[in-house]
C-alpha atoms as a PDB file:
ATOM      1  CA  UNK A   1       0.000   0.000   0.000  1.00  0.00           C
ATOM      2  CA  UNK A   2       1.461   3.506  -1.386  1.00  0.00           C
ATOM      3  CA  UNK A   3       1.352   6.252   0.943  1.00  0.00           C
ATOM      4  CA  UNK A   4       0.238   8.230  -1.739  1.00  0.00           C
ATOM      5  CA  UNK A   5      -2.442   6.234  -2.447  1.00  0.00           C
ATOM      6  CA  UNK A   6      -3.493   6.872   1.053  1.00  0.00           C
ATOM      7  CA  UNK A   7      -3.140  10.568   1.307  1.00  0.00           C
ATOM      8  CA  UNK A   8      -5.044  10.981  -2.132  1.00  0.00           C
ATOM      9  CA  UNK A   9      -8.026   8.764  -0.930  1.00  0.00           C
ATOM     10  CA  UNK A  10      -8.282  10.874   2.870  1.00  0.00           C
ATOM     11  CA  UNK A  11      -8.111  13.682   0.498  1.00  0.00           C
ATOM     12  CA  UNK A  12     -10.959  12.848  -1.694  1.00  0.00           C
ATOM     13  CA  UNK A  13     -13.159  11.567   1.749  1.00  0.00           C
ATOM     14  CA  UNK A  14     -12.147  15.159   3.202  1.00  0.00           C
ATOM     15  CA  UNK A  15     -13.326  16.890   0.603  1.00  0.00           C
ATOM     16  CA  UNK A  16     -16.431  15.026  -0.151  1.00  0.00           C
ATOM     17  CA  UNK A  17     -17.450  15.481   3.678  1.00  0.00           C
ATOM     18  CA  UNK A  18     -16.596  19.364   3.524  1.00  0.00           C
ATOM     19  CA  UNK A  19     -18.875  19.735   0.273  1.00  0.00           C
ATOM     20  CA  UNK A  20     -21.762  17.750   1.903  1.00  0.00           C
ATOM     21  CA  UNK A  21     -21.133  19.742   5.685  1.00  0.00           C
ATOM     22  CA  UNK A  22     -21.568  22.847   3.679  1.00  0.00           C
ATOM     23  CA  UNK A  23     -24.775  21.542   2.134  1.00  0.00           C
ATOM     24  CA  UNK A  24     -26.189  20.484   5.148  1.00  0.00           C
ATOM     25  CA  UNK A  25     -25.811  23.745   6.972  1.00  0.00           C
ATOM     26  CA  UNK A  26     -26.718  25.591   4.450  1.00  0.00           C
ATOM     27  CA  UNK A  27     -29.639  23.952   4.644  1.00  0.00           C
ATOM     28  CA  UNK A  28     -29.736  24.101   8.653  1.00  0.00           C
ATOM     29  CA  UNK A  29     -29.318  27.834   8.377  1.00  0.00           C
ATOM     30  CA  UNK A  30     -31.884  28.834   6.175  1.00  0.00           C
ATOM     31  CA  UNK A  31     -34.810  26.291   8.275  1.00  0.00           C
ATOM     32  CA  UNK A  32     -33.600  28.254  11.069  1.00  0.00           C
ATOM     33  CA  UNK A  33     -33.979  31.627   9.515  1.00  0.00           C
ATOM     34  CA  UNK A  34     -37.472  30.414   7.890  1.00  0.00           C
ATOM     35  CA  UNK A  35     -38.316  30.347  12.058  1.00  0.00           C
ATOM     36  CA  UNK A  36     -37.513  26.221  12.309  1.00  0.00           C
ATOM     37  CA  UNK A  37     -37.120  26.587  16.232  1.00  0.00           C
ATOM     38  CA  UNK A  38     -39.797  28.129  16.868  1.00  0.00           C
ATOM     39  CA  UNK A  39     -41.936  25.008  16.767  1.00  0.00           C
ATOM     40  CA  UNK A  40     -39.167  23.437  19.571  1.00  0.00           C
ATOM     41  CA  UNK A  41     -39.897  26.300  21.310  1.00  0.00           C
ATOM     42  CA  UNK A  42     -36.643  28.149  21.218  1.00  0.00           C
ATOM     43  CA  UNK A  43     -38.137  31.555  20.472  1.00  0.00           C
ATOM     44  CA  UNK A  44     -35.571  33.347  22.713  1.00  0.00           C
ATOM     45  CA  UNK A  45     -32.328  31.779  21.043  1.00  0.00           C
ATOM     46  CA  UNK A  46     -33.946  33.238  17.731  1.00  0.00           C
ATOM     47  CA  UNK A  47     -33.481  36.776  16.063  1.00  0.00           C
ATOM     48  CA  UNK A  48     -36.609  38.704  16.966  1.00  0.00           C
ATOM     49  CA  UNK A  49     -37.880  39.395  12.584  1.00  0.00           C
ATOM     50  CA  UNK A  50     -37.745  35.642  12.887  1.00  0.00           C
ATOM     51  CA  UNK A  51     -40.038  35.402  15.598  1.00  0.00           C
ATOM     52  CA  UNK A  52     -42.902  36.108  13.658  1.00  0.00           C
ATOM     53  CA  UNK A  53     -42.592  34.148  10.221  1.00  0.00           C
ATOM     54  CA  UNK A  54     -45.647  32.898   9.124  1.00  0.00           C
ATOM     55  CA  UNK A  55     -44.129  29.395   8.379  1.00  0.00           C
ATOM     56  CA  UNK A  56     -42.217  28.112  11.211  1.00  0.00           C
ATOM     57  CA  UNK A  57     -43.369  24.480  10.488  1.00  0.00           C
ATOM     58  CA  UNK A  58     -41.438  24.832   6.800  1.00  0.00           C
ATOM     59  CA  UNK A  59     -38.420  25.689   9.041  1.00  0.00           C
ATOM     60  CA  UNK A  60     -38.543  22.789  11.374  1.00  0.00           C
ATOM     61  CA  UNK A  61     -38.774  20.571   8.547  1.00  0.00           C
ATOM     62  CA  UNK A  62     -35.988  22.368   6.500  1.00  0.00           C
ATOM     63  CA  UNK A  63     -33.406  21.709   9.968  1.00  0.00           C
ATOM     64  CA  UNK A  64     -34.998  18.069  10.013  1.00  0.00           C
ATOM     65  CA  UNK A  65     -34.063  17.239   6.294  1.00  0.00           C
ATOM     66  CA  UNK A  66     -30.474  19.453   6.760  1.00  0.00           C
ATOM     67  CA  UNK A  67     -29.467  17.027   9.655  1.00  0.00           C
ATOM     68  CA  UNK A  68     -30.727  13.624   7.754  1.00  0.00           C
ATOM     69  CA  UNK A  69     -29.098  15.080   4.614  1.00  0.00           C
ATOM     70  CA  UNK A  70     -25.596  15.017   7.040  1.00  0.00           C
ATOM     71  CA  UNK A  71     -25.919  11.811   8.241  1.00  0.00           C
ATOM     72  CA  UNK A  72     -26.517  10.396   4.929  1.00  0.00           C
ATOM     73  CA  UNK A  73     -24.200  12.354   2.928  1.00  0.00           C
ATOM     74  CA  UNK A  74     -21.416  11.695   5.106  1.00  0.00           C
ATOM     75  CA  UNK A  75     -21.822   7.854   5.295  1.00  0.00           C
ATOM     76  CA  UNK A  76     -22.214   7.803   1.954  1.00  0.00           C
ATOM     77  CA  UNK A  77     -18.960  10.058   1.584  1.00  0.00           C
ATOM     78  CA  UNK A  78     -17.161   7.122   3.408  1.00  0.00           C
ATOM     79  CA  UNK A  79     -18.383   4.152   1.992  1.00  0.00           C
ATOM     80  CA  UNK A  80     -17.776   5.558  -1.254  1.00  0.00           C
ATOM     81  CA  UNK A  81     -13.851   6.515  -0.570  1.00  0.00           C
ATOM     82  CA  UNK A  82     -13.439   3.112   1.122  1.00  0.00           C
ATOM     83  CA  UNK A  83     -15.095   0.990  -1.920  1.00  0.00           C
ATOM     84  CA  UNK A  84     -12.617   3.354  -4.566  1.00  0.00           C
ATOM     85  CA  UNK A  85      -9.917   2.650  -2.585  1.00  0.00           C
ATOM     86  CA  UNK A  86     -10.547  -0.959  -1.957  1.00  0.00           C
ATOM     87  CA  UNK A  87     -11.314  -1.522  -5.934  1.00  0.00           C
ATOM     88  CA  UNK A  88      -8.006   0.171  -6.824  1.00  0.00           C
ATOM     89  CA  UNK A  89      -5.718  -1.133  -4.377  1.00  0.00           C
ATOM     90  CA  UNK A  90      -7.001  -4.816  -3.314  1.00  0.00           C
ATOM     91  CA  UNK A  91      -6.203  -8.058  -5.584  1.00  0.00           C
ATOM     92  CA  UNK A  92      -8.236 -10.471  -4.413  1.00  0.00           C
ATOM     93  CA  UNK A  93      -5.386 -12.952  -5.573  1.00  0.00           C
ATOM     94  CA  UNK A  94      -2.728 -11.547  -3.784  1.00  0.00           C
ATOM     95  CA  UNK A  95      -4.931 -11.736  -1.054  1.00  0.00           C
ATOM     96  CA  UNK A  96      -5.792 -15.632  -1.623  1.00  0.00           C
ATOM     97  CA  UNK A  97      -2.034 -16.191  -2.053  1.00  0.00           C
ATOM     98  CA  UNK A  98      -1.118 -14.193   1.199  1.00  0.00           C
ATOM     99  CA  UNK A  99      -3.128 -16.062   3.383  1.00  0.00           C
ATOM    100  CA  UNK A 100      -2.466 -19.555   1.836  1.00  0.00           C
ATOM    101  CA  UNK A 101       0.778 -18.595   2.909  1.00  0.00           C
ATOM    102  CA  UNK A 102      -0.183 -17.764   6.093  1.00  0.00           C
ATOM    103  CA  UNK A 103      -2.002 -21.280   6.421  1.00  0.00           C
ATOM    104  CA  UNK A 104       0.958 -23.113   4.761  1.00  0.00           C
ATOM    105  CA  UNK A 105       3.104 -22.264   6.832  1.00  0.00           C
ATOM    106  CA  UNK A 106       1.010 -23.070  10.100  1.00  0.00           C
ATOM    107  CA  UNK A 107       0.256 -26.295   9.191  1.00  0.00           C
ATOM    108  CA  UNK A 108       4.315 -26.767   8.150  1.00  0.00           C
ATOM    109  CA  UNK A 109       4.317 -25.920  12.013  1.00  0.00           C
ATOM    110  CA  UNK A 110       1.675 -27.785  13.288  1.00  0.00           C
ATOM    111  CA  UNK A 111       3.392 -31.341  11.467  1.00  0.00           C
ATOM    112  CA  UNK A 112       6.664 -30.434  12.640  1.00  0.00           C
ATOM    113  CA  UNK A 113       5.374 -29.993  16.812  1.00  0.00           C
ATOM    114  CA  UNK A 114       3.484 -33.597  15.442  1.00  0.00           C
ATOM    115  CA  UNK A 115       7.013 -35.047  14.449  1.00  0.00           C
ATOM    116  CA  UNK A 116       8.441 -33.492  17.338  1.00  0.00           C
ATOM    117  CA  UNK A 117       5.867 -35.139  19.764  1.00  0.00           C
ATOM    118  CA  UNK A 118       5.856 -38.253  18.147  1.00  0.00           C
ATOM    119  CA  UNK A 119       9.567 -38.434  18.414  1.00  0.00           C
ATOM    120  CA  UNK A 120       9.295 -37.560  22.522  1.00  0.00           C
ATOM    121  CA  UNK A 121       7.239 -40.815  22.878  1.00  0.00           C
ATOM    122  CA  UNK A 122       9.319 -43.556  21.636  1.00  0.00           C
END
């Protein structure tokens, strides 16, 4: 594994998870300036023109689908890095012939403590 390869795929998740942040808050900002906590009941925490939108239902809603568009759009932003990344960079025979290795050379082990056992006895 490349450390380049690394750096250009943290890259790509980084900036794929700024693009969708922005998105989402932009989308956050404006349900809370269409009067979205005032349903919640968090008058006080907004600006006073907000106070008295005629919509503040369209608001709540607008926060709701901001937040759910964040959680999505940032799992997606992962899985979709990790499954590049993985397509690019894993051979699935290297990775057969890395763990037959593996295996091979237990069970090279395992007969040799057998021999070695069996030679203890006599």
């Amino acid at each position: 594994m490349k450390n380049s390869n690394v750096i250009r795929q943290i890259g790509i998740y980084t900036g794929l998870w700024f693009v969708v942040t922005i998105i989402a808050t932009s989308i956050v900002i404006a349900g809370v300036g269409a009067g979205g906590l005032i349903p919640l009941g968090l008058q006080r925490y907004t600006p006073t023109m907000i106070n008295y939108r005629i919509f503040p239902e369209v608001g709540f809603f607008m926060i709701v689908i901001g937040i759910v568009c964040w959680i999505v759009g940032t799992n997606f932003a992962f899985i979709w890095s990790i499954q590049k990344y993985s397509e690019t960079n894993w051979d699935a025979e290297i990775l057969k012939n890395d763990i037959m290795y593996v295996i091979e050379d237990r069970l090279s082990e395992m007969h040799q403590d057998l021999i070695e056992m069996g030679s203890k006895k006599e």
